[in-house]
C-alpha atoms as a PDB file:
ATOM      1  CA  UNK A   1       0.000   0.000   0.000  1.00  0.00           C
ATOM      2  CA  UNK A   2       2.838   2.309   1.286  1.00  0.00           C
ATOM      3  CA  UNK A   3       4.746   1.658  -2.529  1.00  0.00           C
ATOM      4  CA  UNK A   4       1.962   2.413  -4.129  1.00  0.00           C
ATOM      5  CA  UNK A   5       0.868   5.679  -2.949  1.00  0.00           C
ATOM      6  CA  UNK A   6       4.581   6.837  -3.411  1.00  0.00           C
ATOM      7  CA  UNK A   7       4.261   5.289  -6.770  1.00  0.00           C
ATOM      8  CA  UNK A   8       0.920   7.580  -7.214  1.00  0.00           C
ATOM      9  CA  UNK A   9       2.532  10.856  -5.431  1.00  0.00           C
ATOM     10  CA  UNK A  10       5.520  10.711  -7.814  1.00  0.00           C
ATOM     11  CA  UNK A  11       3.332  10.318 -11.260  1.00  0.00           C
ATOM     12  CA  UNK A  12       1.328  12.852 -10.015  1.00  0.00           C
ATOM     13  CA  UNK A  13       4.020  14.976  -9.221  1.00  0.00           C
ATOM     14  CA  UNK A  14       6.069  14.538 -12.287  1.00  0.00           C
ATOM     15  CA  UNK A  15       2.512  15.436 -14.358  1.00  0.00           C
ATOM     16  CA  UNK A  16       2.450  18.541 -12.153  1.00  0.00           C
ATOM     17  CA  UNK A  17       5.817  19.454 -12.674  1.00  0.00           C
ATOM     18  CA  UNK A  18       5.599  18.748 -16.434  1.00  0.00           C
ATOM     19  CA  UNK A  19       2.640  20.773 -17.374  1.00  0.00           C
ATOM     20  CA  UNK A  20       3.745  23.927 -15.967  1.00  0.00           C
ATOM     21  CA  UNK A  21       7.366  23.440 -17.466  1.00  0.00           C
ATOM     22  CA  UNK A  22       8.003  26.676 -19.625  1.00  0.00           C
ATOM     23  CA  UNK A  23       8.390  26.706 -23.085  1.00  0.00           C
ATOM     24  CA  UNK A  24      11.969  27.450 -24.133  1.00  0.00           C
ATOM     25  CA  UNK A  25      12.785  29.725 -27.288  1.00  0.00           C
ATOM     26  CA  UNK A  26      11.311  27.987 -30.543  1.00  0.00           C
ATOM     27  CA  UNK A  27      13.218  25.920 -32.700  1.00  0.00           C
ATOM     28  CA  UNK A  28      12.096  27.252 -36.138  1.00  0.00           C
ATOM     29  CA  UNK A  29      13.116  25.142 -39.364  1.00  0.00           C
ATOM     30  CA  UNK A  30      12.574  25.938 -43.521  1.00  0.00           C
ATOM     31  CA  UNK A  31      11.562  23.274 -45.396  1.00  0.00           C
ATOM     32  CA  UNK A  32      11.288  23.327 -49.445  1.00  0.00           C
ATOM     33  CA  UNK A  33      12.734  25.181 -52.020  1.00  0.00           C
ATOM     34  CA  UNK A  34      12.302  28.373 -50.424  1.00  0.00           C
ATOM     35  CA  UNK A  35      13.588  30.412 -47.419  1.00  0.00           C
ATOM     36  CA  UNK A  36      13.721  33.735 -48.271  1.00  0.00           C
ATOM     37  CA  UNK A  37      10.434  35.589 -48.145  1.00  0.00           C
ATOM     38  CA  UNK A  38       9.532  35.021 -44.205  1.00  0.00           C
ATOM     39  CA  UNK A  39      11.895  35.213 -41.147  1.00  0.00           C
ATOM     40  CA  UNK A  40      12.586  33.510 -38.020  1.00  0.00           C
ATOM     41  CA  UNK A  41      11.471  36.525 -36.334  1.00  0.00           C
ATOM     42  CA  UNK A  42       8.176  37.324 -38.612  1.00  0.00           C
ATOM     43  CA  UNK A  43       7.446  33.379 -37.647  1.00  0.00           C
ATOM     44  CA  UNK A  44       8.107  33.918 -33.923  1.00  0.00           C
ATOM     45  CA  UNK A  45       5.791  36.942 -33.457  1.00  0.00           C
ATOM     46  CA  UNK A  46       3.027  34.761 -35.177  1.00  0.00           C
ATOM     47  CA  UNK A  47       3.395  31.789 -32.194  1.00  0.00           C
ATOM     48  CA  UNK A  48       1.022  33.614 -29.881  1.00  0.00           C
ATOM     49  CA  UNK A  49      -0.801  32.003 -26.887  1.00  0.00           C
ATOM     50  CA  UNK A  50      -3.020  34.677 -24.601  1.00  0.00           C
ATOM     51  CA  UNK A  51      -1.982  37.378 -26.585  1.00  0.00           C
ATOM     52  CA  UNK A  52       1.897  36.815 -25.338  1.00  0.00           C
ATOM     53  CA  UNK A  53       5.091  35.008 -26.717  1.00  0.00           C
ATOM     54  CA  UNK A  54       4.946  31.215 -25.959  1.00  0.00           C
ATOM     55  CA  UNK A  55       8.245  31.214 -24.680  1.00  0.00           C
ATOM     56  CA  UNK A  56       8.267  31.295 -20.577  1.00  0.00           C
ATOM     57  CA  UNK A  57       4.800  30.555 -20.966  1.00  0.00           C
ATOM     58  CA  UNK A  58       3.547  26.974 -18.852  1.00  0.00           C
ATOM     59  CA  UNK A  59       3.000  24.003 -21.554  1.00  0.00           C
ATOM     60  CA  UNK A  60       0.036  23.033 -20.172  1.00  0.00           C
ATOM     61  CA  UNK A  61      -1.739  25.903 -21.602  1.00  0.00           C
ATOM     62  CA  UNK A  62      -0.132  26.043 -25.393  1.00  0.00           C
ATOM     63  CA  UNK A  63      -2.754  25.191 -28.131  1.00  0.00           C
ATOM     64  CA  UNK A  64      -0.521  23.814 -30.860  1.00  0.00           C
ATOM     65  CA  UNK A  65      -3.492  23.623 -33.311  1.00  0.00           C
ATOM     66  CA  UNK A  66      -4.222  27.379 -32.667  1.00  0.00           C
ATOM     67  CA  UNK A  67      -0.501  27.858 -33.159  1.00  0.00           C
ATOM     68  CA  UNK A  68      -0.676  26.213 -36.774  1.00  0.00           C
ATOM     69  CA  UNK A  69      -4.214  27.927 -37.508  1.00  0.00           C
ATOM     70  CA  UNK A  70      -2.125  31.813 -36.977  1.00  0.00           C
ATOM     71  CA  UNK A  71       1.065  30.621 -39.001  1.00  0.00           C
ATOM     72  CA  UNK A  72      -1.046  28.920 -41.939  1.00  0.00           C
ATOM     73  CA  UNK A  73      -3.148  32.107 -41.910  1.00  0.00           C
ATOM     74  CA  UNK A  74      -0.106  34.685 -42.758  1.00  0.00           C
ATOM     75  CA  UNK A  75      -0.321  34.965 -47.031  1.00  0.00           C
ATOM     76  CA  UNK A  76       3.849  33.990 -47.168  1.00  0.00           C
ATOM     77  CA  UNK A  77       3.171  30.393 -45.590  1.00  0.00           C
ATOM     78  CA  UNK A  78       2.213  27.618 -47.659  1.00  0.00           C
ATOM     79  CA  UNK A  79       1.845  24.915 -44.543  1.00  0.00           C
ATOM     80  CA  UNK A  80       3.035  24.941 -41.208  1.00  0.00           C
ATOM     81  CA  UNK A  81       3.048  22.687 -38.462  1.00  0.00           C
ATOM     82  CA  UNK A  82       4.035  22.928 -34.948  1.00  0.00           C
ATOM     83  CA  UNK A  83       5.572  20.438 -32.145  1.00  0.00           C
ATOM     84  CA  UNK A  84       6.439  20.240 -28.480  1.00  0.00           C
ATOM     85  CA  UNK A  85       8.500  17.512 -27.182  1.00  0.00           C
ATOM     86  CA  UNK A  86       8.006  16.534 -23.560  1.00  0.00           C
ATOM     87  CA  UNK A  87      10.584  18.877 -21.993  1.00  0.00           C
ATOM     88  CA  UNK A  88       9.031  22.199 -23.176  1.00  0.00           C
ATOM     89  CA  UNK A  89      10.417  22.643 -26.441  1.00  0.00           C
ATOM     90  CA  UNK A  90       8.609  23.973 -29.028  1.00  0.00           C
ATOM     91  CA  UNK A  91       8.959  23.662 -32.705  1.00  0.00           C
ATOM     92  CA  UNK A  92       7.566  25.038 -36.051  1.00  0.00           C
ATOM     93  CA  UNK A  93       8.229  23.464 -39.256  1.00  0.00           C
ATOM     94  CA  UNK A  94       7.092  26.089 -42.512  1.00  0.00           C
ATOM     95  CA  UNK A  95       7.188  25.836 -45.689  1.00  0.00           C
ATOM     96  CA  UNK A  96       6.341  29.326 -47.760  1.00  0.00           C
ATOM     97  CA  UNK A  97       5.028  29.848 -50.806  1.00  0.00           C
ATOM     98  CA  UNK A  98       6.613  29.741 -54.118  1.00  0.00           C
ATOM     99  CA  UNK A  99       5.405  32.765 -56.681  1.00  0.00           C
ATOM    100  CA  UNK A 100       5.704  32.662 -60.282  1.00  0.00           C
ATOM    101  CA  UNK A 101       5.050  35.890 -61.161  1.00  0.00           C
ATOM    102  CA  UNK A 102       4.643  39.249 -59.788  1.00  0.00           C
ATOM    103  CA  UNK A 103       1.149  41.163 -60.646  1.00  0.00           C
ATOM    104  CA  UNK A 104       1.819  44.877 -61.724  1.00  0.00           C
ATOM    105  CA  UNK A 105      -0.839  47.539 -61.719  1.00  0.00           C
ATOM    106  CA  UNK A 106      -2.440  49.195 -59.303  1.00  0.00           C
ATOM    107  CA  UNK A 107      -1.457  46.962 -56.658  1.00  0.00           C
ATOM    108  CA  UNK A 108       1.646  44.392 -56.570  1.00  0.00           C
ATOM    109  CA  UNK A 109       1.727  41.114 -55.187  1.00  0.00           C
ATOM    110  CA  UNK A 110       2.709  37.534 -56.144  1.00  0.00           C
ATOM    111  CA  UNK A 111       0.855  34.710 -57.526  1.00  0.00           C
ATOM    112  CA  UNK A 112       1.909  31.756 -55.884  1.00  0.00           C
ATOM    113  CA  UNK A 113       2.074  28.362 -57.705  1.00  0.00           C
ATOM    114  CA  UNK A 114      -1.390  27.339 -56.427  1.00  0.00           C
ATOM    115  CA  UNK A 115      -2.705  30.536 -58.128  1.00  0.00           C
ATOM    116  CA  UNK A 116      -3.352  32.050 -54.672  1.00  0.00           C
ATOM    117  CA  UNK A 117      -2.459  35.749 -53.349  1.00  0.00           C
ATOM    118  CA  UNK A 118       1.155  36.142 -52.286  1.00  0.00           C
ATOM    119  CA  UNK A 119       2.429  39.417 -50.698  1.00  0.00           C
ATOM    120  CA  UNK A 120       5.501  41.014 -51.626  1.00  0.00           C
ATOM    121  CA  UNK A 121       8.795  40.810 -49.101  1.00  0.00           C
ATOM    122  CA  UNK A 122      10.845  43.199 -47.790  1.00  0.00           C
ATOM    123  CA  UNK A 123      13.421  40.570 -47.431  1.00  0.00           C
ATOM    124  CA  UNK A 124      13.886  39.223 -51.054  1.00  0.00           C
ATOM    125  CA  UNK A 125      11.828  40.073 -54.903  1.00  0.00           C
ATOM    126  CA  UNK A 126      11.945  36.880 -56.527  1.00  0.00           C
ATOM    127  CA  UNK A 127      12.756  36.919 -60.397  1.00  0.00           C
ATOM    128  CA  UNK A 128       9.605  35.995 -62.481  1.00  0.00           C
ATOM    129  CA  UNK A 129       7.584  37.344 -65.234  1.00  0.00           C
ATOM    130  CA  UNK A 130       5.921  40.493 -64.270  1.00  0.00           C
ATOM    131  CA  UNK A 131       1.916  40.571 -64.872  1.00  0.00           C
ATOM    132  CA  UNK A 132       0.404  43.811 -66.338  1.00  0.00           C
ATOM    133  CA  UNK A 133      -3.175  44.898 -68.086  1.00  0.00           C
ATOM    134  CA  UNK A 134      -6.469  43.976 -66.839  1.00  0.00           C
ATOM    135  CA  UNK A 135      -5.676  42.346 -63.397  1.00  0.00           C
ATOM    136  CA  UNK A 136      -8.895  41.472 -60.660  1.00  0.00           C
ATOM    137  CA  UNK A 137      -7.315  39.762 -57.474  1.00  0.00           C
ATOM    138  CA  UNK A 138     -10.252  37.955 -57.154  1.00  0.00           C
ATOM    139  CA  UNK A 139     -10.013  36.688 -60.844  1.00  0.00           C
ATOM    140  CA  UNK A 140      -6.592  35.536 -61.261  1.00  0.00           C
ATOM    141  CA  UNK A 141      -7.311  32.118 -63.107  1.00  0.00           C
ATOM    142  CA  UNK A 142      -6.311  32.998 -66.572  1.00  0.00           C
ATOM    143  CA  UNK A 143      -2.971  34.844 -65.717  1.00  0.00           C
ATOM    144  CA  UNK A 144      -2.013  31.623 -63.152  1.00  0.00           C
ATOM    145  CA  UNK A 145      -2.821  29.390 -65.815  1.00  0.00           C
ATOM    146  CA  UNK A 146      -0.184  30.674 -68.612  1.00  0.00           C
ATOM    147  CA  UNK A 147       2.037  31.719 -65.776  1.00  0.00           C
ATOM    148  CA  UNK A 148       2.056  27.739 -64.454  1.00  0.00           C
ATOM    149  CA  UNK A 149       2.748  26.978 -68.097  1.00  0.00           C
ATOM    150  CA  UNK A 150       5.652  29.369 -68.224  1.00  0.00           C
ATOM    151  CA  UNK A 151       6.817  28.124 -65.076  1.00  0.00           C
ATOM    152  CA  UNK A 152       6.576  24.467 -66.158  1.00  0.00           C
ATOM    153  CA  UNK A 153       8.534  25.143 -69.711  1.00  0.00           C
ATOM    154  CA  UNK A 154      12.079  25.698 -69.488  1.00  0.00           C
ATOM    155  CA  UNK A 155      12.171  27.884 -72.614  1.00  0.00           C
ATOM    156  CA  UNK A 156       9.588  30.013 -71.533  1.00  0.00           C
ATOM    157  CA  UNK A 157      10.656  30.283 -68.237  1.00  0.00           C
ATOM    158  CA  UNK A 158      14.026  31.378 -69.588  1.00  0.00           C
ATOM    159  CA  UNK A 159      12.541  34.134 -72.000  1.00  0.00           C
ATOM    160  CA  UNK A 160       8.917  35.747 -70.853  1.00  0.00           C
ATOM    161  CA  UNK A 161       9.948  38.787 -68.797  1.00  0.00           C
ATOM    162  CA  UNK A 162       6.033  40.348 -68.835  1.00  0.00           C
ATOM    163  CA  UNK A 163       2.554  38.428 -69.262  1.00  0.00           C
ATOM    164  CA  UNK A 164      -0.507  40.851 -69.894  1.00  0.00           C
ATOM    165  CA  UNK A 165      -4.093  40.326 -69.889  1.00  0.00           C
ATOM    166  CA  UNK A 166      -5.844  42.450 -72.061  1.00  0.00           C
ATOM    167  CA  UNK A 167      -9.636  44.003 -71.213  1.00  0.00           C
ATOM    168  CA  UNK A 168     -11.150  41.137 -73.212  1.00  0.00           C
ATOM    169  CA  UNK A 169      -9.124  38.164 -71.180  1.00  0.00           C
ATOM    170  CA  UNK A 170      -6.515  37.282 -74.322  1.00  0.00           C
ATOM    171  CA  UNK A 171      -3.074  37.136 -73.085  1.00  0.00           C
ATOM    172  CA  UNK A 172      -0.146  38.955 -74.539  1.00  0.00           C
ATOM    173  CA  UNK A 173       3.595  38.199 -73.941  1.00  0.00           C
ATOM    174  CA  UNK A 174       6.882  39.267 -74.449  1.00  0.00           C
ATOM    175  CA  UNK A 175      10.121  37.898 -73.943  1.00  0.00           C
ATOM    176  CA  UNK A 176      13.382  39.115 -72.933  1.00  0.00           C
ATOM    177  CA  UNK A 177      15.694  40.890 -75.468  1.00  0.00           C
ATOM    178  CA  UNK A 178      12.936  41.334 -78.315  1.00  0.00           C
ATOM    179  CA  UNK A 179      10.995  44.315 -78.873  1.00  0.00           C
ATOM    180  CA  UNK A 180       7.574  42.414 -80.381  1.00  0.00           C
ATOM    181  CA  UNK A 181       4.949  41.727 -78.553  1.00  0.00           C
ATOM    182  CA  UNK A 182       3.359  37.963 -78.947  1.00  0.00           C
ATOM    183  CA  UNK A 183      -0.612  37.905 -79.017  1.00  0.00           C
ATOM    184  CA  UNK A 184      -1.735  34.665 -77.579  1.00  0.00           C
ATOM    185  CA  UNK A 185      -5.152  35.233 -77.436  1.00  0.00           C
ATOM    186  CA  UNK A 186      -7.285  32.617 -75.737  1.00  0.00           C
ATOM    187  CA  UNK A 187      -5.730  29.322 -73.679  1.00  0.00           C
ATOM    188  CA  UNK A 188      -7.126  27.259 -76.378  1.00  0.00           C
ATOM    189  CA  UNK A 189      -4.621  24.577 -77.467  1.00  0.00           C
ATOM    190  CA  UNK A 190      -2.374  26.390 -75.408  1.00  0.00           C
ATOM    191  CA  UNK A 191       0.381  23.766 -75.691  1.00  0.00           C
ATOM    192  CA  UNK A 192       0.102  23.810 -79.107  1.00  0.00           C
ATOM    193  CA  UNK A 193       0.462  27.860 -79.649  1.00  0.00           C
ATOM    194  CA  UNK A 194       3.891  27.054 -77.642  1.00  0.00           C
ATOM    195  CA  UNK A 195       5.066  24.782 -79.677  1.00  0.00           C
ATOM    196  CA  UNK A 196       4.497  26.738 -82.822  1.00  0.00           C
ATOM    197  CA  UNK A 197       5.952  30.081 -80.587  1.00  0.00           C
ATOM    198  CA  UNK A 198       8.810  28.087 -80.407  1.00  0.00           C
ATOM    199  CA  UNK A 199       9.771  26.694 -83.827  1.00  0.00           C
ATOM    200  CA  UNK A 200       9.331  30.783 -85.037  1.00  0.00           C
ATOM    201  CA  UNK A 201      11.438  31.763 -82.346  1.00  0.00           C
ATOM    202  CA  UNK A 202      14.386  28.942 -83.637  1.00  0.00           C
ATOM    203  CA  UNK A 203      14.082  29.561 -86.857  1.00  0.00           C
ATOM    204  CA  UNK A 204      13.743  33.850 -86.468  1.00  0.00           C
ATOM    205  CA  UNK A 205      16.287  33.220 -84.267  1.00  0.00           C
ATOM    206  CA  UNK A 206      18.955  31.250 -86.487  1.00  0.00           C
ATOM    207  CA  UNK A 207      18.398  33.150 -89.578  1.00  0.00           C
ATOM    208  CA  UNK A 208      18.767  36.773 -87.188  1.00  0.00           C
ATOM    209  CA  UNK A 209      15.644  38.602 -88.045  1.00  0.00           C
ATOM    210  CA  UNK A 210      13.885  38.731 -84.662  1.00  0.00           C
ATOM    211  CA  UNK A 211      14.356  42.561 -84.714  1.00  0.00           C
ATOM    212  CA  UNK A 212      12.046  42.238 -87.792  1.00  0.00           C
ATOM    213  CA  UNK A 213       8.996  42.364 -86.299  1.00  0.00           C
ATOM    214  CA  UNK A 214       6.463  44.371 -83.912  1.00  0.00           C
ATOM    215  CA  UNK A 215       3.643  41.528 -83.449  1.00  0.00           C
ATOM    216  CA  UNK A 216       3.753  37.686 -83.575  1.00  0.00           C
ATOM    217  CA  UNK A 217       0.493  36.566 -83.716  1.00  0.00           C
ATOM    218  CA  UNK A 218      -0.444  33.307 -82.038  1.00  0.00           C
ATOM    219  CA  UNK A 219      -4.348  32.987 -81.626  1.00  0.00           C
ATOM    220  CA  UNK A 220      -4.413  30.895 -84.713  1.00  0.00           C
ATOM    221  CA  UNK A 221      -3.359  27.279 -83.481  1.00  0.00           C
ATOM    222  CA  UNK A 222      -2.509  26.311 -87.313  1.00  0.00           C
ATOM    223  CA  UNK A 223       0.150  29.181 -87.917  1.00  0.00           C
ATOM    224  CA  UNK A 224       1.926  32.134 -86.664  1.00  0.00           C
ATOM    225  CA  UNK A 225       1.565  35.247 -88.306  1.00  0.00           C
ATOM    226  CA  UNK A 226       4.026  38.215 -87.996  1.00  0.00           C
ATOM    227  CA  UNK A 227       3.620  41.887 -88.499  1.00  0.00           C
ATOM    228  CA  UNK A 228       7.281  43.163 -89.269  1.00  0.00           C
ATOM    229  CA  UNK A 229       8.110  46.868 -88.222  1.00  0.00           C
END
């Protein structure tokens, strides 16, 4: 009887003890591609419990799953989630959001590649194709779409500097070191207006008369027609 209410005072001591451990400083790791847009710091000042800093706080009290609800609800973060080992110490794995391109007008932000909102960073302007013309945040389907394909193609991610929607929803592009504009039109055999964007491009390209023209015109899937300057 004796050994086991010592057995019950020391679990129930130990749970005691444990529960109002304080949370040490949190161990905050990057995971994926990119690590440049959202800080250590910007992550720390998210992981708020009782409108105060977890760290000191008791651990009985932390709400991990409200934790990972105010880090997945800041626009840079793609997923978070958040641990505490037995001792106290807390930790936040985050992965952020990857944009592939960078809407221009009236207001600037990112598209990310989920074709969500994306805020710009003070820490770090990543290098994609900027978006211009007829731009609703609300409405950015058509833009992410082309942008994705961009992305995806390693020629056109290597050349289109500037994707614009026009007031009826065609796209326009241009690429870098060219002056001519490229009229895509709809998304209609999109993969197929690539393809023919591309065998112009080689063959303007080898025989040196890009600088030859003001509009390449790609809304017929069958051909590409060229305006020259």
């Amino acid at each position: 009887m004796v050994l086991l209410i010592l057995v019950s005072f020391l679990f129930a001591f130990s749970n005691y003890r444990n529960d109002n451990r304080k949370v040490s400083e949190p161990n905050i790791e990057f995971t994926g591609e990119n690590k440049l847009f959202i800080t250590e710091s910007t992550v720390s000042k998210l992981l708020i419990q009782n409108q105060a800093a977890v760290t000191g706080q008791p651990k009985e009290i932390i709400d991990l799953n409200d934790l990972e609800a105010a880090l997945n609800s800041n626009p840079m973060i793609k997923k978070a989630e958040v641990f505490m080992s037995v001792n106290g110490e807390l930790s936040a794995e985050i992965e952020q959001k990857r944009p592939i391109a960078r809407v221009h007008t009236n207001a600037s932000y990112y598209i990310d590649d989920e074709g969500s909102y994306m805020p710009l960073s003070s820490n770090f302007a990543a290098r994609v194709p900027l978006v211009t013309g007829n731009i609703k945040k609300n409405n950015l389907n058509t833009v992410f779409q082309f942008a994705k394909a961009v992305d995806e193609d390693e020629f056109l991610k290597k050349h289109v500097i500037e994707i614009h929607q026009n007031d009826d929803g065609t796209i326009d592009f241009r690429i870098r070191k060219s002056n001519f504009k490229v009229h895509l039109g709809t998304l209609n055999q999109l993969q197929k207006k690539i393809n023919n964007f591309k065998a112009f491009y080689q063959k303007a390209f080898k025989d040196k008369i890009l600088d030859n023209y003001k509009l390449v015109n790609l809304k017929f899937d069958e051909q590409v027609i060229c305006t020259k300057i």
